[in-house]
Protein backbone atom coordinates (compact mmCIF):
# COMPACT_ATOMS: atom_id res chain seq x y z
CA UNK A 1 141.26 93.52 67.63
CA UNK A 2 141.35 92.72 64.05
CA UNK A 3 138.58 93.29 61.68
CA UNK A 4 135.79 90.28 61.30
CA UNK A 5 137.04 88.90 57.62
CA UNK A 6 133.88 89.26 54.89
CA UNK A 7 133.03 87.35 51.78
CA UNK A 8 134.19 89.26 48.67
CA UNK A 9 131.62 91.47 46.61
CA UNK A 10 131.17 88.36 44.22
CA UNK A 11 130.77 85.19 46.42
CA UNK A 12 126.95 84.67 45.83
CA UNK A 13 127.77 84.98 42.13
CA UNK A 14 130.63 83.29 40.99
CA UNK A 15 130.57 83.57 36.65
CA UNK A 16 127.32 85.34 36.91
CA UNK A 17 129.07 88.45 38.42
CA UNK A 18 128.03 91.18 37.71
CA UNK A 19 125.10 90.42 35.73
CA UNK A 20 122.68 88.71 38.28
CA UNK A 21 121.30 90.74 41.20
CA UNK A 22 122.41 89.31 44.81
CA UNK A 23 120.42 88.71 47.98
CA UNK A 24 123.69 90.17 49.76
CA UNK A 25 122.64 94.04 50.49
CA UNK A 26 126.52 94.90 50.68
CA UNK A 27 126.99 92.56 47.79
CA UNK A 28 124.57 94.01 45.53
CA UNK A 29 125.79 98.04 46.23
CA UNK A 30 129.22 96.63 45.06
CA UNK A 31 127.70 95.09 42.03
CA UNK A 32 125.70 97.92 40.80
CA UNK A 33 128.95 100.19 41.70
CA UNK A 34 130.99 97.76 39.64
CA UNK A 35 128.21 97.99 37.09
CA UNK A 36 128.11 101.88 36.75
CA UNK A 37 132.35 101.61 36.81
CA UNK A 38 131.78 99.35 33.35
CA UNK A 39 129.88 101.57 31.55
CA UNK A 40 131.47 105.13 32.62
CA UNK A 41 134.76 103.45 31.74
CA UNK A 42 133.22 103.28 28.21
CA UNK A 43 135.58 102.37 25.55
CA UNK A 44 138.15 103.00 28.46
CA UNK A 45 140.66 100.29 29.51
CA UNK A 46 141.58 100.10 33.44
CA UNK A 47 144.99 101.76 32.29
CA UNK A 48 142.96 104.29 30.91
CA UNK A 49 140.72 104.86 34.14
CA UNK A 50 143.95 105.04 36.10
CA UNK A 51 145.44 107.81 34.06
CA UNK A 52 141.50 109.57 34.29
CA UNK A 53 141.30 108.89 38.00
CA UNK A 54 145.02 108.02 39.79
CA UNK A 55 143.52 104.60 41.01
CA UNK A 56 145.78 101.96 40.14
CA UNK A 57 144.18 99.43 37.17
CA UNK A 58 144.26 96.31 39.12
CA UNK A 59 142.16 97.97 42.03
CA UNK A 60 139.57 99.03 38.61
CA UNK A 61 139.98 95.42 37.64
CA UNK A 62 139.48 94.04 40.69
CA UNK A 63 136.33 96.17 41.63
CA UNK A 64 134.90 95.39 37.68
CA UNK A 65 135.86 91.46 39.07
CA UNK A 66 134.39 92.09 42.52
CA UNK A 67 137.32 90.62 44.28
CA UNK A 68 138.08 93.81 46.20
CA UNK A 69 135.81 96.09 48.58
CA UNK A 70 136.63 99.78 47.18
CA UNK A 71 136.81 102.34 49.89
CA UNK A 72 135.41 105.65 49.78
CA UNK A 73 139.01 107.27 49.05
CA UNK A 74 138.90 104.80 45.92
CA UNK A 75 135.05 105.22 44.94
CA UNK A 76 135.57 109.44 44.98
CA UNK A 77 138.83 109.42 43.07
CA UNK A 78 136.68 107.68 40.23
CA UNK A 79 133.80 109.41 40.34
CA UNK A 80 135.88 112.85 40.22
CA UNK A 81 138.20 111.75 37.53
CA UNK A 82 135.42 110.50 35.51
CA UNK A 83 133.08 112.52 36.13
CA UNK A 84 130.06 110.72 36.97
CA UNK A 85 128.21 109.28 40.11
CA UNK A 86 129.29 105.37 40.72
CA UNK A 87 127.48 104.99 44.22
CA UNK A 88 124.43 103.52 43.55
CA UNK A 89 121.85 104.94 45.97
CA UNK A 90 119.43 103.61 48.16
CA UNK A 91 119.90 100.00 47.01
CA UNK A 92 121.10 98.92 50.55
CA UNK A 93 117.81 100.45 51.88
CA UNK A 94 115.51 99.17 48.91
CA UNK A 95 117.09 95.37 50.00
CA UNK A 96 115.89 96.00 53.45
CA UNK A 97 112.53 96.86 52.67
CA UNK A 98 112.05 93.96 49.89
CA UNK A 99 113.68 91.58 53.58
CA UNK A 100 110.93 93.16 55.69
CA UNK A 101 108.27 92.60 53.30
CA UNK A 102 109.57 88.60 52.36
């Protein structure tokens, strides 16, 4: 059985991505991943993170454009080769509380 297709990371937000926080749970980890990728990368370009981190640069432009859902294979190889924590934790859980309490 093939896999239920999903909106991209940036449907909700269109120009606004990444820069406006999204009802989306899923949506928003991506966004705040993306987020942390932009400003580890630094003064970085994606050619740059690829030579850091072995992912290719159009899967680090693609997550920084949140057309693409990164894996955790993808998401470790980043946060190894640059050295710093992308995940964004507990936002998933923070979104359902702030649902519960709506």
């Amino acid at each position: 059985m093939a896999r239920p297709s999903r909106n991209l990371p940036n449907h909700e937000a269109g120009s606004t991505w990444p820069d406006e926080r999204l009802d989306d749970a899923p949506s928003e980890v991506a966004r705040q991943l993306a987020l942390n990728l932009r400003t580890a990368m630094g003064r970085r370009s994606t050619r740059g993170v690829r030579a850091a981190t072995g992912v290719d640069h159009t899967t680090v432009a693609d997550i920084l454009k949140g057309t693409t859902w990164p894996d955790l294979n993808t998401i470790a190889r980043l946060e190894h080769g640059l050295g710093v924590d992308l995940w964004p934790a507990g936002v998933a859980r923070e979104h359902q509380v702030e649902d519960d309490q709506g």
